[in-house]
C-alpha atoms as a PDB file:
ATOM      1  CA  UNK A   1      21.463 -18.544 142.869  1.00  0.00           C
ATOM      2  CA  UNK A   2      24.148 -20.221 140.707  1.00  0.00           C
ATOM      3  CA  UNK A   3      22.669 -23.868 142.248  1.00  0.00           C
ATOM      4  CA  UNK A   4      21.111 -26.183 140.150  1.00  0.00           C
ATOM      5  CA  UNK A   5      19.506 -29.662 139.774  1.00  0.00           C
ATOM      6  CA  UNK A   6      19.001 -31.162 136.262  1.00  0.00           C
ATOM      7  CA  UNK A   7      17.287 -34.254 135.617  1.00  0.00           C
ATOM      8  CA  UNK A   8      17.509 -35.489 132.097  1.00  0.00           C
ATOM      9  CA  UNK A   9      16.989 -32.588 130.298  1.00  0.00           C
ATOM     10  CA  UNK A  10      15.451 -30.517 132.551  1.00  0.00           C
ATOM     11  CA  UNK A  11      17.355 -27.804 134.676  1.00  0.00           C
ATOM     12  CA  UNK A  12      16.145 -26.410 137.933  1.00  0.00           C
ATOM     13  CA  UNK A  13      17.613 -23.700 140.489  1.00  0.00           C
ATOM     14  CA  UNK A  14      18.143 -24.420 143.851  1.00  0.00           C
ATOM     15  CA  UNK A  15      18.701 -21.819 146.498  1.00  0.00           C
ATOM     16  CA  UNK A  16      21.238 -21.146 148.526  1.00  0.00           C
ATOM     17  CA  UNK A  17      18.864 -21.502 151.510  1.00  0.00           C
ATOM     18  CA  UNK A  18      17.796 -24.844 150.437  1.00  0.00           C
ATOM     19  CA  UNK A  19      20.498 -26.260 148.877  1.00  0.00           C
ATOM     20  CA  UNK A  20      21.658 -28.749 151.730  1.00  0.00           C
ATOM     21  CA  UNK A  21      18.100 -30.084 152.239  1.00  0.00           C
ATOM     22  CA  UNK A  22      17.755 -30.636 148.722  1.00  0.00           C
ATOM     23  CA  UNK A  23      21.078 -32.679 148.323  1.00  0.00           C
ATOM     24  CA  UNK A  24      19.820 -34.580 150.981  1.00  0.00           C
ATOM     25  CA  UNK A  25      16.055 -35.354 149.354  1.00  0.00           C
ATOM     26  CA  UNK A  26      17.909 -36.419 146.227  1.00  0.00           C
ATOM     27  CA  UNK A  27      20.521 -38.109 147.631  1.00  0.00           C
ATOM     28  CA  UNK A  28      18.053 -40.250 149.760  1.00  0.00           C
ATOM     29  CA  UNK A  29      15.735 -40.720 146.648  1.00  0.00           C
ATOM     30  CA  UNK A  30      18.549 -41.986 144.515  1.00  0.00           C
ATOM     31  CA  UNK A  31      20.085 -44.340 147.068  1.00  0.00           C
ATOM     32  CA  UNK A  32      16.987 -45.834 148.305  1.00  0.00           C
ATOM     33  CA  UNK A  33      14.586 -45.450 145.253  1.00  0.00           C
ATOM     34  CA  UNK A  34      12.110 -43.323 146.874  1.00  0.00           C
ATOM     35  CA  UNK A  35      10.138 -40.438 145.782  1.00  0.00           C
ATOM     36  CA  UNK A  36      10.355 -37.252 147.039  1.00  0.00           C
ATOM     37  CA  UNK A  37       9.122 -33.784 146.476  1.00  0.00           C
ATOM     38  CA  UNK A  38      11.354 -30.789 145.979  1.00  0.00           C
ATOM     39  CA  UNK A  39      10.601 -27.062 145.926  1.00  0.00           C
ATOM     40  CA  UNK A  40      12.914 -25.594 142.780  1.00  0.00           C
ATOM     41  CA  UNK A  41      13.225 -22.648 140.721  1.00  0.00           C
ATOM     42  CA  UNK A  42      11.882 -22.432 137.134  1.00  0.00           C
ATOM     43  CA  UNK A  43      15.281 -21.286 135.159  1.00  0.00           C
ATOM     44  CA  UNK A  44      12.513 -19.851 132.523  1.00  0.00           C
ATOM     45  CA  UNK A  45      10.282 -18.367 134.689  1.00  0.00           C
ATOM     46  CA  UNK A  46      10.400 -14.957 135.949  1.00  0.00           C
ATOM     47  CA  UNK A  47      12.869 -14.445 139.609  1.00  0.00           C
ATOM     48  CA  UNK A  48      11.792 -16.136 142.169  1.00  0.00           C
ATOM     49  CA  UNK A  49       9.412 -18.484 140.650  1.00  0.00           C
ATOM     50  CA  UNK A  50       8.934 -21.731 142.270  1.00  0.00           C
ATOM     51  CA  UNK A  51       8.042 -25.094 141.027  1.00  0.00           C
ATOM     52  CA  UNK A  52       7.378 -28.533 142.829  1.00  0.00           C
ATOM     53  CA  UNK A  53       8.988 -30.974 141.225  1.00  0.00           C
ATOM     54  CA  UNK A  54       8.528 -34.991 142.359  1.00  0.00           C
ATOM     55  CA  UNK A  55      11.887 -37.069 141.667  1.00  0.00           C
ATOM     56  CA  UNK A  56      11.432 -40.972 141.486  1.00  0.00           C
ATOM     57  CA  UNK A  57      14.659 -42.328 142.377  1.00  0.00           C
ATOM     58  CA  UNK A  58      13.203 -45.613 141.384  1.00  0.00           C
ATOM     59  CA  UNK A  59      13.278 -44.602 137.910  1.00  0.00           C
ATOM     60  CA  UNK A  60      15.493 -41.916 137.282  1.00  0.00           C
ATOM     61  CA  UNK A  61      18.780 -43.134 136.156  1.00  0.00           C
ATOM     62  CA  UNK A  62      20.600 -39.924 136.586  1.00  0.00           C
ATOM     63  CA  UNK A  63      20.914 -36.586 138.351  1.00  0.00           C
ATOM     64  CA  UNK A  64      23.362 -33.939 138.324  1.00  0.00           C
ATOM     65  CA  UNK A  65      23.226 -31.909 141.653  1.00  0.00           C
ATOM     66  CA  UNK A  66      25.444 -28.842 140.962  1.00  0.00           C
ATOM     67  CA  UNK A  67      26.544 -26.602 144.362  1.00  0.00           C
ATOM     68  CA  UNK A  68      28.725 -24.854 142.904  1.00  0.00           C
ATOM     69  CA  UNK A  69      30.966 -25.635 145.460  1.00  0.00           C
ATOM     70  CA  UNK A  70      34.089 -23.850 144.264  1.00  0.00           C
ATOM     71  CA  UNK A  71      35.919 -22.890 140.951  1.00  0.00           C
ATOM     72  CA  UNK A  72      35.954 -25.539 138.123  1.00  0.00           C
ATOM     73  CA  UNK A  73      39.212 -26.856 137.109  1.00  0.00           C
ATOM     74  CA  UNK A  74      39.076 -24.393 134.103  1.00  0.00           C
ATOM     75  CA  UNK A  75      38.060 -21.572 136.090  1.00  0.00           C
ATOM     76  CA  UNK A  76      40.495 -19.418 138.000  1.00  0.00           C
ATOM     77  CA  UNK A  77      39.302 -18.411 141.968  1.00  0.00           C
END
């Protein structure tokens, strides 16, 4: 699971599995300031602990959604 979501400071794992629906939650959150509730991994927590974690696009000013969708530009493939 190299898929994460951070909000502010915080830094959640997505996985695989759920990645698309979550892209989709946040994206939807952010563009129409909604709230919406997203099943995540806890980074600290042991594997395969889960969190629920409530985004308010209304009020968050910023999220980085990272897929991992390929190599970065200073990463060979």
């Amino acid at each position: 699971m190299t898929k994460k979501l951070i909000i502010g400071t915080q830094e959640w794992g997505i996985a695989d599995a759920d990645a698309e629906g979550v892209a989709r939650l946040v994206r939807d959150a952010m563009t129409n300031g909604t709230s919406v509730e997203l099943t995540l991994h806890d980074p600290a927590g042991d594997a395969g602990d889960t969190v629920t974690v409530f985004l308010n696009g209304a009020v968050t000013s910023s999220v980085v959604l990272d897929l991992n969708s390929g190599p970065r530009p200073s990463q060979m493939s």
